[in-house]
Protein backbone atom coordinates (compact mmCIF):
# COMPACT_ATOMS: atom_id res chain seq x y z
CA UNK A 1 33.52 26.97 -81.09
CA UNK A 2 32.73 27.46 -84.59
CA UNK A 3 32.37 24.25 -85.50
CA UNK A 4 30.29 23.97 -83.05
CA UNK A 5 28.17 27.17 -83.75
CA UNK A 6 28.87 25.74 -87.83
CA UNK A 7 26.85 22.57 -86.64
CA UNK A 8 23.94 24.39 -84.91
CA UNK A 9 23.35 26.55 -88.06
CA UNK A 10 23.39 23.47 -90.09
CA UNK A 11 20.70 21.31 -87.88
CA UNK A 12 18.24 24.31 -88.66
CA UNK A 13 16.74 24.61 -85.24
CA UNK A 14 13.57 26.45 -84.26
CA UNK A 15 15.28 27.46 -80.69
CA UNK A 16 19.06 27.68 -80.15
CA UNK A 17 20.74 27.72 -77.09
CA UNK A 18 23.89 29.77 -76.89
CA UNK A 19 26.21 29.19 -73.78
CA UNK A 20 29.16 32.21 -73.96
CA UNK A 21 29.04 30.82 -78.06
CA UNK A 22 31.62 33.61 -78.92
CA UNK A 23 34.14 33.31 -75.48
CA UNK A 24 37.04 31.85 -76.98
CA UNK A 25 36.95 34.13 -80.35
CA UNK A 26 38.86 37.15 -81.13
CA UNK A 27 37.41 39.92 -81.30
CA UNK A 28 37.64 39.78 -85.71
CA UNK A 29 36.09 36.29 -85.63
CA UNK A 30 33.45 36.98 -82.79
CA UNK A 31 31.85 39.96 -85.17
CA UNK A 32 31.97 37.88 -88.31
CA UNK A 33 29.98 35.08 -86.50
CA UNK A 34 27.91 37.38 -84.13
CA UNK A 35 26.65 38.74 -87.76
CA UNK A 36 25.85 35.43 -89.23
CA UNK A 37 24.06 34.38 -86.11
CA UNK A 38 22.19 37.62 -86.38
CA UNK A 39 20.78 36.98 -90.01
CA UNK A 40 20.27 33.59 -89.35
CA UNK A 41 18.47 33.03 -86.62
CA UNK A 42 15.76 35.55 -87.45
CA UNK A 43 12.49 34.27 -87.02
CA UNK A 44 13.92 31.90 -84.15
CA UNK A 45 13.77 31.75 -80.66
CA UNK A 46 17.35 32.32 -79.52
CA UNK A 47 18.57 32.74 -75.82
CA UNK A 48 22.02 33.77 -75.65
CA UNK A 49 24.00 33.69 -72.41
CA UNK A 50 27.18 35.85 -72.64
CA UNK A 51 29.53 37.88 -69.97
CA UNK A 52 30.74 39.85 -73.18
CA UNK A 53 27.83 42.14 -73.46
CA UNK A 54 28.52 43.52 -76.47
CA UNK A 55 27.37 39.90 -78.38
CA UNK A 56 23.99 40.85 -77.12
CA UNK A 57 23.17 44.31 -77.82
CA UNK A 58 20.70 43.96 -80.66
CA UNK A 59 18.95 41.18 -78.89
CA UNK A 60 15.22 41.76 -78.47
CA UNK A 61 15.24 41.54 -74.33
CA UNK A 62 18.09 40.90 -72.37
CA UNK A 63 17.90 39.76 -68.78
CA UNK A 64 20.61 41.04 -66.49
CA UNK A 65 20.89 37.98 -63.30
CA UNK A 66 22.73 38.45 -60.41
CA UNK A 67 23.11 35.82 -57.81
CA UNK A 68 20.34 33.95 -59.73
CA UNK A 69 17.50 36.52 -59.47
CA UNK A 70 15.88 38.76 -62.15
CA UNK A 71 17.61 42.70 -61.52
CA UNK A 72 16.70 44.13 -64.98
CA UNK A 73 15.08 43.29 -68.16
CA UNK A 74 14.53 45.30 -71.29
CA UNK A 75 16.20 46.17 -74.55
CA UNK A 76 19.91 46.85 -74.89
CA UNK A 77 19.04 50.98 -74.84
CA UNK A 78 16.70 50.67 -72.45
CA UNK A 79 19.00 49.15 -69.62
CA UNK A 80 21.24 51.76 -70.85
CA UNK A 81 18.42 54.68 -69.95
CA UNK A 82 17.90 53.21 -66.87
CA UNK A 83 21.47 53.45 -65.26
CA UNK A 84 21.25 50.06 -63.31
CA UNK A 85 23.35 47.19 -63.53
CA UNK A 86 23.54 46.52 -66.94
CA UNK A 87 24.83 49.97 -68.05
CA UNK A 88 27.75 49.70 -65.08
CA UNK A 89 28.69 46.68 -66.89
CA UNK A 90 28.64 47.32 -70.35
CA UNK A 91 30.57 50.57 -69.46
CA UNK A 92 32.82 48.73 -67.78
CA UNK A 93 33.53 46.49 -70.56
CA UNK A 94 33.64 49.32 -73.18
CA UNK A 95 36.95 50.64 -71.18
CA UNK A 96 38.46 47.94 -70.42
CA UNK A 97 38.20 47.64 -74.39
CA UNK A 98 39.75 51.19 -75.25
């Protein structure tokens, strides 16, 4: 995966596709990269699809789908204000975590 992520950054794309890019990291490596794809892809138009929600919290909207429709869409604190789905989640992943 990151050569693959290595090889995006390289081809210098105006939008990027990211399919669970960070899945198969540990948690050490998934930060390092998460960072890089942060600073580089500024300016681009990015969509990120990830299960592990913490690769997306500083993204500018996030779009929570569940059984292929639209259930929430805003920032990472303001799905976190609202209580819904996306806070249950991310709350569940922060324990599991602990």
């Amino acid at each position: 995966q990151r050569i693959a992520i290595a090889r995006v950054l390289l081809k210098n794309p105006q939008i990027v596709i990211l399919d669970e890019a960070t899945s198969a990291l540990d948690s050490e490596s998934e930060k390092l990269i998460q960072e890089s794809v942060n600073n580089l892809f500024q300016g681009r138009t990015s969509l990120v699809i990830a299960h592990r929600l913490s690769t997306i919290c500083d993204v500018d909207l996030i779009v929570v789908l569940e059984k292929g429709k639209i259930v929430e869409m805003g920032t990472h604190a303001e799905l976190i204000a609202k209580e819904g789905r996306y806070a249950y989640l991310y709350g569940l992943q922060l324990s599991e975590n602990k």
